[in-house]
PDB file of N, CA and C in Angstrom:
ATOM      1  N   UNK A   1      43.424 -19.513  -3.134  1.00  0.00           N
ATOM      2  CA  UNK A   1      43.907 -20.828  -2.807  1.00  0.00           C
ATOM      3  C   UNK A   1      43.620 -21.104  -1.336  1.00  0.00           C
ATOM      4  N   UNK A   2      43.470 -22.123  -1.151  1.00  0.00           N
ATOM      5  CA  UNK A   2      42.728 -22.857   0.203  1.00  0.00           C
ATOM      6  C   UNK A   2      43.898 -23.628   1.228  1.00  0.00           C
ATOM      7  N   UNK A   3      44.370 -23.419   1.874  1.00  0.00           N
ATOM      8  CA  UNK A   3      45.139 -24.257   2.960  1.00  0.00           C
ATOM      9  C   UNK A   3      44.238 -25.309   3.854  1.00  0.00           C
ATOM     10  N   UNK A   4      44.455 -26.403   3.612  1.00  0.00           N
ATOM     11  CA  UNK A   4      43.892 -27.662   3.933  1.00  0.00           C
ATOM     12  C   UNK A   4      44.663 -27.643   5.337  1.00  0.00           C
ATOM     13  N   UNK A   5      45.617 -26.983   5.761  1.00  0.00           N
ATOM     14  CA  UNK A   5      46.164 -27.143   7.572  1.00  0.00           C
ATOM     15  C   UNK A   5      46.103 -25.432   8.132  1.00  0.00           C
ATOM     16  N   UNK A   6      44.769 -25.161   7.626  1.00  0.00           N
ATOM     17  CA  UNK A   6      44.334 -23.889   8.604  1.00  0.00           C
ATOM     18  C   UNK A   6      43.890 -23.963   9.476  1.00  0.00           C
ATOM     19  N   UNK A   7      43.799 -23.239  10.347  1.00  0.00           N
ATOM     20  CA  UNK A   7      43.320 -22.969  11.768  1.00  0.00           C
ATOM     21  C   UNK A   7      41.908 -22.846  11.729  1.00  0.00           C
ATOM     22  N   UNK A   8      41.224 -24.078  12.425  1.00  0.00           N
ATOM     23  CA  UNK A   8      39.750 -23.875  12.536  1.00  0.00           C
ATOM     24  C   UNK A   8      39.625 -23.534  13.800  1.00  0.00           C
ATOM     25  N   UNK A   9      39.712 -23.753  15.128  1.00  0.00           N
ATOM     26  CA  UNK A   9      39.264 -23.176  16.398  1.00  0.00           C
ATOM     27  C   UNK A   9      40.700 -22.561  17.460  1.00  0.00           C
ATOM     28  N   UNK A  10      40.623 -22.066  17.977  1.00  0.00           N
ATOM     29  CA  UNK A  10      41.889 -21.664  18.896  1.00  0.00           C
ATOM     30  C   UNK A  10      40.667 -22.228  20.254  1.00  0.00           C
ATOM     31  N   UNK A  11      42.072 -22.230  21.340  1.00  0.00           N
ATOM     32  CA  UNK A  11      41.541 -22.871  22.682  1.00  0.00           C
ATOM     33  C   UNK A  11      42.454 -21.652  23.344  1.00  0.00           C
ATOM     34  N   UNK A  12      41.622 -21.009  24.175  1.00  0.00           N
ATOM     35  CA  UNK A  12      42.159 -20.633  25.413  1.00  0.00           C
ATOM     36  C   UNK A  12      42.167 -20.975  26.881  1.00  0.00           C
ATOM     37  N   UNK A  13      43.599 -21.091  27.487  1.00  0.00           N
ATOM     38  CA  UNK A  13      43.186 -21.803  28.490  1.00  0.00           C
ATOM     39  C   UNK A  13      43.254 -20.752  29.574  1.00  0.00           C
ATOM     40  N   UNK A  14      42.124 -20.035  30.223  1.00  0.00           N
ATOM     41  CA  UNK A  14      42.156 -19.221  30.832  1.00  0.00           C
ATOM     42  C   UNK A  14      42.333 -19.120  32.330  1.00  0.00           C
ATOM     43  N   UNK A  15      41.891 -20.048  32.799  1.00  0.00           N
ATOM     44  CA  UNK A  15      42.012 -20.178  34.228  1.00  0.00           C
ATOM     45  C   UNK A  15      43.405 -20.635  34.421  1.00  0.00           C
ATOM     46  N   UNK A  16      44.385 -19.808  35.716  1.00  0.00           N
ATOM     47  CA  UNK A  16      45.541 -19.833  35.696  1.00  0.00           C
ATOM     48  C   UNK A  16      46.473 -19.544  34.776  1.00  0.00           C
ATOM     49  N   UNK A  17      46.126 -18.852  33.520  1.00  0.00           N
ATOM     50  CA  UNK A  17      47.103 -18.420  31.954  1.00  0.00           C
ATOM     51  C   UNK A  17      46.374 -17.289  32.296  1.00  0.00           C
ATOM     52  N   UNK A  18      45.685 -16.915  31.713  1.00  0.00           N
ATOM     53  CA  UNK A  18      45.477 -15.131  31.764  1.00  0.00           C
ATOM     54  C   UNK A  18      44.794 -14.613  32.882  1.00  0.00           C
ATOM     55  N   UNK A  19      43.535 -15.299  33.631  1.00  0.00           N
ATOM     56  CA  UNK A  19      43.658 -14.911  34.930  1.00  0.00           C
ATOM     57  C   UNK A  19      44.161 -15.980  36.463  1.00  0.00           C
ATOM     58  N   UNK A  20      44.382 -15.035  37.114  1.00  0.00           N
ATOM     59  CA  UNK A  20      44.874 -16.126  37.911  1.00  0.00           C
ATOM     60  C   UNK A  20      43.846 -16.441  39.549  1.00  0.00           C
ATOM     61  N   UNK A  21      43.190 -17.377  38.895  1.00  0.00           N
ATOM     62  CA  UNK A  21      41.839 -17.847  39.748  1.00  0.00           C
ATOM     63  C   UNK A  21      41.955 -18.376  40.876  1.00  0.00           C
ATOM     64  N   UNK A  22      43.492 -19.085  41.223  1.00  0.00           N
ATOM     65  CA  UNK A  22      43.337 -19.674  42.196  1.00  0.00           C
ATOM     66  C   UNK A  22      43.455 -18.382  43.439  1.00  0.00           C
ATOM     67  N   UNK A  23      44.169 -17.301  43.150  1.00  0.00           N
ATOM     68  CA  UNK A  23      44.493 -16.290  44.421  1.00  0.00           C
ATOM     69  C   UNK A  23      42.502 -15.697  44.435  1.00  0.00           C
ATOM     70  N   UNK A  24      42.273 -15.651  43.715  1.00  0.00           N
ATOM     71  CA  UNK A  24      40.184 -15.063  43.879  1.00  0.00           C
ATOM     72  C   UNK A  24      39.955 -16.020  44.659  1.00  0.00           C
ATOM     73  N   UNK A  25      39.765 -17.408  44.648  1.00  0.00           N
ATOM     74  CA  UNK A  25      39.497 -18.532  44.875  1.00  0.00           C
ATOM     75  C   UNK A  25      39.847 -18.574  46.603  1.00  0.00           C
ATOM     76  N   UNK A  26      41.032 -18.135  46.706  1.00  0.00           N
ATOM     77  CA  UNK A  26      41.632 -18.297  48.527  1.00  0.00           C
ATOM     78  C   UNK A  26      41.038 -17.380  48.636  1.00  0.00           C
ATOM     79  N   UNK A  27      40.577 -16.101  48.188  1.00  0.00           N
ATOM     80  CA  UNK A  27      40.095 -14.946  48.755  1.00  0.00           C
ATOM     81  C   UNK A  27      38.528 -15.112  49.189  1.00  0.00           C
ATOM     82  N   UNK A  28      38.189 -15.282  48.156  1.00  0.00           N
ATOM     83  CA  UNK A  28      36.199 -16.102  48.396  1.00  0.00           C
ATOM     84  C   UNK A  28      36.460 -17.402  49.547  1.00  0.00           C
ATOM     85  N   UNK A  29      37.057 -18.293  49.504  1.00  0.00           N
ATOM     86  CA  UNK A  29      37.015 -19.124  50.258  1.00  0.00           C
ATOM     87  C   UNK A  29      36.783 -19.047  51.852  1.00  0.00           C
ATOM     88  N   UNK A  30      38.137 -17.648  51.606  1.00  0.00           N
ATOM     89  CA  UNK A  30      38.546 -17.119  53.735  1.00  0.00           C
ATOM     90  C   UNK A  30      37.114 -16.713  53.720  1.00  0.00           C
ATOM     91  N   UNK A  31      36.673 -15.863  52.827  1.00  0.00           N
ATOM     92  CA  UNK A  31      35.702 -14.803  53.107  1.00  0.00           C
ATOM     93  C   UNK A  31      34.469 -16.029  53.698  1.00  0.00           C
ATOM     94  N   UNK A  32      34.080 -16.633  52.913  1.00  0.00           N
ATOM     95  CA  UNK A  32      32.940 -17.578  52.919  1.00  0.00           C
ATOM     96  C   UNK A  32      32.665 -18.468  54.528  1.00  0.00           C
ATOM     97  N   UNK A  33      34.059 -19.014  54.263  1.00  0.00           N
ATOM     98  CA  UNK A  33      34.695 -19.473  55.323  1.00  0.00           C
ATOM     99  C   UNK A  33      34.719 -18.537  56.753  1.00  0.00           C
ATOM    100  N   UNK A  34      34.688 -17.672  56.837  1.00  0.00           N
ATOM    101  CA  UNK A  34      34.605 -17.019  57.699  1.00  0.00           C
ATOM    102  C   UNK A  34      33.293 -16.553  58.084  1.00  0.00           C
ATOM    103  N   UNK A  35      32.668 -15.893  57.252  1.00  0.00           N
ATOM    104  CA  UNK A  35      30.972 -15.954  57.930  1.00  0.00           C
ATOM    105  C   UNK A  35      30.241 -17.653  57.536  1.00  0.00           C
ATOM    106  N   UNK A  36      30.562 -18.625  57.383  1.00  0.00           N
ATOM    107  CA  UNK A  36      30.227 -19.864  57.852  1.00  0.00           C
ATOM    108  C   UNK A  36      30.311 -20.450  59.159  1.00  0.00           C
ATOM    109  N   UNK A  37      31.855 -20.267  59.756  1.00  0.00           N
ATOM    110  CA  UNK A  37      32.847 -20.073  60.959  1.00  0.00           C
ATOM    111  C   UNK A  37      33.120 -21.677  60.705  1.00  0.00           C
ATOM    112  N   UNK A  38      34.004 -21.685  59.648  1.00  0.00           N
ATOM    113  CA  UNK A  38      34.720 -22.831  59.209  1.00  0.00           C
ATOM    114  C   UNK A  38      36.362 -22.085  59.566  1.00  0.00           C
ATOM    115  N   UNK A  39      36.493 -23.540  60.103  1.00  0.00           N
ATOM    116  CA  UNK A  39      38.257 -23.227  60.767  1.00  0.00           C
ATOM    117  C   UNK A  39      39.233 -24.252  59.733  1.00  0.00           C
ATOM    118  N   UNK A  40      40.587 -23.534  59.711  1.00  0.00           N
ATOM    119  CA  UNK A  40      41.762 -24.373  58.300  1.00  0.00           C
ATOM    120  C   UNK A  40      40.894 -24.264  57.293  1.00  0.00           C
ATOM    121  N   UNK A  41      40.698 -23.257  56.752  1.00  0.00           N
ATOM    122  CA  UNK A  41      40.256 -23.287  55.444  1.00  0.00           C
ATOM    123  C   UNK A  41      41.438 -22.979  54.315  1.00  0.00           C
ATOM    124  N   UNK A  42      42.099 -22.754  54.705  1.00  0.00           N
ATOM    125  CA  UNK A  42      43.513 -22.207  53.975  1.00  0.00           C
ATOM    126  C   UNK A  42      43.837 -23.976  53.560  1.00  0.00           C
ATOM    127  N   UNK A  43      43.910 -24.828  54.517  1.00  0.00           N
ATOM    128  CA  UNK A  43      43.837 -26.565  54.220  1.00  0.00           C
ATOM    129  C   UNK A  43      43.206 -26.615  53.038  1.00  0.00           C
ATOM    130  N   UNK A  44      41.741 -26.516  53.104  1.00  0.00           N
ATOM    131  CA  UNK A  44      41.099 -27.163  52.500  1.00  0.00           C
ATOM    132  C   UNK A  44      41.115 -26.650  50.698  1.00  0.00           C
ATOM    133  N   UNK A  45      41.332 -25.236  50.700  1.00  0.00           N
ATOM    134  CA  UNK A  45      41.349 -24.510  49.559  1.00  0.00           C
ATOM    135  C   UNK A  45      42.770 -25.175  49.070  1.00  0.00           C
ATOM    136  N   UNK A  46      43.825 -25.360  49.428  1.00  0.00           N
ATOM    137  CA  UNK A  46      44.781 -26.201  48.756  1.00  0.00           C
ATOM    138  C   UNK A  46      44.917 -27.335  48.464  1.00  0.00           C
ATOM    139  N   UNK A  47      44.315 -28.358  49.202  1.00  0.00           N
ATOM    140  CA  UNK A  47      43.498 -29.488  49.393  1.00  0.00           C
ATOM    141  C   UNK A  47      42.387 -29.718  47.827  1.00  0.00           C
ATOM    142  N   UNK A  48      42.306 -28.698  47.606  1.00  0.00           N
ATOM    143  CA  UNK A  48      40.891 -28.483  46.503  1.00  0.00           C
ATOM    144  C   UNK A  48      41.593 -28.146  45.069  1.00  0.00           C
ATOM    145  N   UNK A  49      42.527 -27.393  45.004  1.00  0.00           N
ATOM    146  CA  UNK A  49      42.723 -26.751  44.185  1.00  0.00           C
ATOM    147  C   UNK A  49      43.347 -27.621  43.071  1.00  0.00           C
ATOM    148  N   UNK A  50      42.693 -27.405  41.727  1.00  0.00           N
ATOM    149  CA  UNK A  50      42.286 -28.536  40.673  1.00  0.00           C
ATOM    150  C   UNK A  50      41.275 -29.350  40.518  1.00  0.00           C
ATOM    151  N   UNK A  51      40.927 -29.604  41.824  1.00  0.00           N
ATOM    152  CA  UNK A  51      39.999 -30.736  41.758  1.00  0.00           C
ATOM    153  C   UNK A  51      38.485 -30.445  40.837  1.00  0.00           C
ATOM    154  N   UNK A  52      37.941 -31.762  40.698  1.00  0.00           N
ATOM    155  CA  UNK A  52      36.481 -31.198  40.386  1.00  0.00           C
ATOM    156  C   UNK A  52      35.516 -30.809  41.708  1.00  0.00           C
ATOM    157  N   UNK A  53      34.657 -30.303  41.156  1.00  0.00           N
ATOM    158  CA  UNK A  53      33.661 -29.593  42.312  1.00  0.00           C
ATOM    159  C   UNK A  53      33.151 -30.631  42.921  1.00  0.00           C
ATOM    160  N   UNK A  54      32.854 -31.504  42.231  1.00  0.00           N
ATOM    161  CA  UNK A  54      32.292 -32.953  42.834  1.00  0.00           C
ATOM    162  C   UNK A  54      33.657 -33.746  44.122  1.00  0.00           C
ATOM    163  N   UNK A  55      34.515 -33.527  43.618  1.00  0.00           N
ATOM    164  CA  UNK A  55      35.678 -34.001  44.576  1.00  0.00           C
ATOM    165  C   UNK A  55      35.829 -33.317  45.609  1.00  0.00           C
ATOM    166  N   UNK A  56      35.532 -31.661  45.451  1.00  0.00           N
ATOM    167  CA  UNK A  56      35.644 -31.073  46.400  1.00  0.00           C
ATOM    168  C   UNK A  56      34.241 -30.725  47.698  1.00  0.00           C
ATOM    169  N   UNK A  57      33.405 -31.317  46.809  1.00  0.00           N
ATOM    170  CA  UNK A  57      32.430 -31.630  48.139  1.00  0.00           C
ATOM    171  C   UNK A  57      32.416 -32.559  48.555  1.00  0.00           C
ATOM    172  N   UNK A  58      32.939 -33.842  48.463  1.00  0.00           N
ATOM    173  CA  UNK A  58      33.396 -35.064  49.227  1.00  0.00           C
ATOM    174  C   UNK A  58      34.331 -34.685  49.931  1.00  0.00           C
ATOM    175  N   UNK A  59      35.420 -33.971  49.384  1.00  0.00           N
ATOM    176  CA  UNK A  59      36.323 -33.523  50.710  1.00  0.00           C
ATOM    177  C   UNK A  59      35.984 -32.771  51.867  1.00  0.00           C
ATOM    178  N   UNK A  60      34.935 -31.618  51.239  1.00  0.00           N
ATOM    179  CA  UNK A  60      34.915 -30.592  52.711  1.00  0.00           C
ATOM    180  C   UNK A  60      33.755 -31.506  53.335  1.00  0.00           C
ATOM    181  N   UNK A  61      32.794 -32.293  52.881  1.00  0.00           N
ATOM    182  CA  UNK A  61      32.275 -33.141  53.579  1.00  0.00           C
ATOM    183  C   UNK A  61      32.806 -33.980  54.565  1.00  0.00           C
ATOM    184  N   UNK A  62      34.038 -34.506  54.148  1.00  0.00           N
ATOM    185  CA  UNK A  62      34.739 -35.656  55.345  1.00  0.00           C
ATOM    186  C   UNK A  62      35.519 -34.506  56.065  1.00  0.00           C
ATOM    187  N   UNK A  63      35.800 -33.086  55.889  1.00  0.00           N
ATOM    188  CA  UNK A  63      36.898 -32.526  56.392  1.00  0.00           C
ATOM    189  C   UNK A  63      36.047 -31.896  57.323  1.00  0.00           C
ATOM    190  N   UNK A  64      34.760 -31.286  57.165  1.00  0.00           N
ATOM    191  CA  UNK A  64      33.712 -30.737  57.806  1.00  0.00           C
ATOM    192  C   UNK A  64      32.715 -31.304  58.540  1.00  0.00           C
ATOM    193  N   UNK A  65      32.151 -32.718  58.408  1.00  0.00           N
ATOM    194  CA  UNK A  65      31.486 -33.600  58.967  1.00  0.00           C
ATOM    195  C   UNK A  65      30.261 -33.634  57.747  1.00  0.00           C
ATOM    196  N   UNK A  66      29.717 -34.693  58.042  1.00  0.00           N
ATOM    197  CA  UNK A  66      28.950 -35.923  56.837  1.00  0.00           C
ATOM    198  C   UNK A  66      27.279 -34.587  56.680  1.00  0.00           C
ATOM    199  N   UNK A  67      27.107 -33.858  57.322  1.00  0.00           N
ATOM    200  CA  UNK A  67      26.193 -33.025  57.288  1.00  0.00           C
ATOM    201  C   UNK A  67      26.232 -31.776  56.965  1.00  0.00           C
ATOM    202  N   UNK A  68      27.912 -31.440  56.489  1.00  0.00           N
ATOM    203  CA  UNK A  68      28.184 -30.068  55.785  1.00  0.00           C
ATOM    204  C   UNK A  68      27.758 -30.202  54.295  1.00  0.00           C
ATOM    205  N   UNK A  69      27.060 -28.741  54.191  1.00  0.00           N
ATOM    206  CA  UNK A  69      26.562 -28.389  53.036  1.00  0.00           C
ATOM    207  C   UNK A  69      27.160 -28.137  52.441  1.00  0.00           C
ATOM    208  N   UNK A  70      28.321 -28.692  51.817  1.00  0.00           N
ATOM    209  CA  UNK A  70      29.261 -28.606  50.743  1.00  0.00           C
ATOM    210  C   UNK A  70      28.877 -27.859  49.184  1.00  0.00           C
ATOM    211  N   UNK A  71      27.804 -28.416  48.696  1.00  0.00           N
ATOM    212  CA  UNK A  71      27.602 -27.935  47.153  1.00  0.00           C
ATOM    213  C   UNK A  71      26.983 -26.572  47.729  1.00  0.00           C
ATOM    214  N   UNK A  72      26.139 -26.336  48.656  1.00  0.00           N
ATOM    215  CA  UNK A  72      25.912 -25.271  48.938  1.00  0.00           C
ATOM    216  C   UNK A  72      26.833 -24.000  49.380  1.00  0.00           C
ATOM    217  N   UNK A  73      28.116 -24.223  49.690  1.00  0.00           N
ATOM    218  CA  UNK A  73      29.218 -23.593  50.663  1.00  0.00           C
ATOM    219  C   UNK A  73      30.052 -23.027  49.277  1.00  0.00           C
ATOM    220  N   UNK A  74      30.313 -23.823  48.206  1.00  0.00           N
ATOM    221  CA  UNK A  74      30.925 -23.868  47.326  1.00  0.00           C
ATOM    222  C   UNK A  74      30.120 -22.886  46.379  1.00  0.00           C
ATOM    223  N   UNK A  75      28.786 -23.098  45.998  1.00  0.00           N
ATOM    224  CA  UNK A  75      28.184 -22.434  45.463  1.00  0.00           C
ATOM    225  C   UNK A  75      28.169 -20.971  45.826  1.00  0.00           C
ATOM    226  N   UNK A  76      27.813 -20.412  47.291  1.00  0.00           N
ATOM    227  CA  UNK A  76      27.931 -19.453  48.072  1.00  0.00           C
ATOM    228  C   UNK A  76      29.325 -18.841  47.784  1.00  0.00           C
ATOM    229  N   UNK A  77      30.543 -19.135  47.646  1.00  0.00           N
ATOM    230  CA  UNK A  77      31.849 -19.149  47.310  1.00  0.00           C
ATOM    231  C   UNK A  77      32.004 -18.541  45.861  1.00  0.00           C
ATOM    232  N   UNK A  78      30.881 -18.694  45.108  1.00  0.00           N
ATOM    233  CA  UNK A  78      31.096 -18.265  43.614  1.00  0.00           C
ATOM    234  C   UNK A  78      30.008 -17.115  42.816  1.00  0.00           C
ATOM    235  N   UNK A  79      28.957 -16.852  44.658  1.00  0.00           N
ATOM    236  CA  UNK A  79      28.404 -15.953  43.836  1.00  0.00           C
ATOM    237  C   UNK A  79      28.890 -14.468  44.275  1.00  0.00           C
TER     238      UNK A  79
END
């Protein structure tokens, strides 16, 4: 016999439920942040946190000046 209200997909929501990304996230950030020689980065990583990546290079852009390599800084941050 067939149950018509079975479970077809489960969702896990992993980021912040089983691991907790945002403390990696401040950790890569200082680090990055630091051989960049970006100052208040502890700001900006809270400032960020949730956002999309796209939001967050408009921010460190206005927070860093109109010529910071943001998608690049961020990217650098995740490898």
């Amino acid at each position: 016999m067939t149950d018509s209200h079975s479970i077809k997909a489960v969702v896990f929501d992993m980021d912040g439920v089983l691991f907790d990304s945002e403390r990696i996230t401040r950790i890569m950030w200082k680090k990055a942040a630091d051989e960049w020689g970006l100052s208040d980065i502890e700001t900006a990583v809270r400032d960020c946190t949730g956002s999309s990546r796209p939001d967050q290079w408009v921010y460190l852009k206005k927070k860093y000046g109109g010529d910071f390599k943001a998608k690049e800084f961020r990217e650098y941050c995740s490898a």
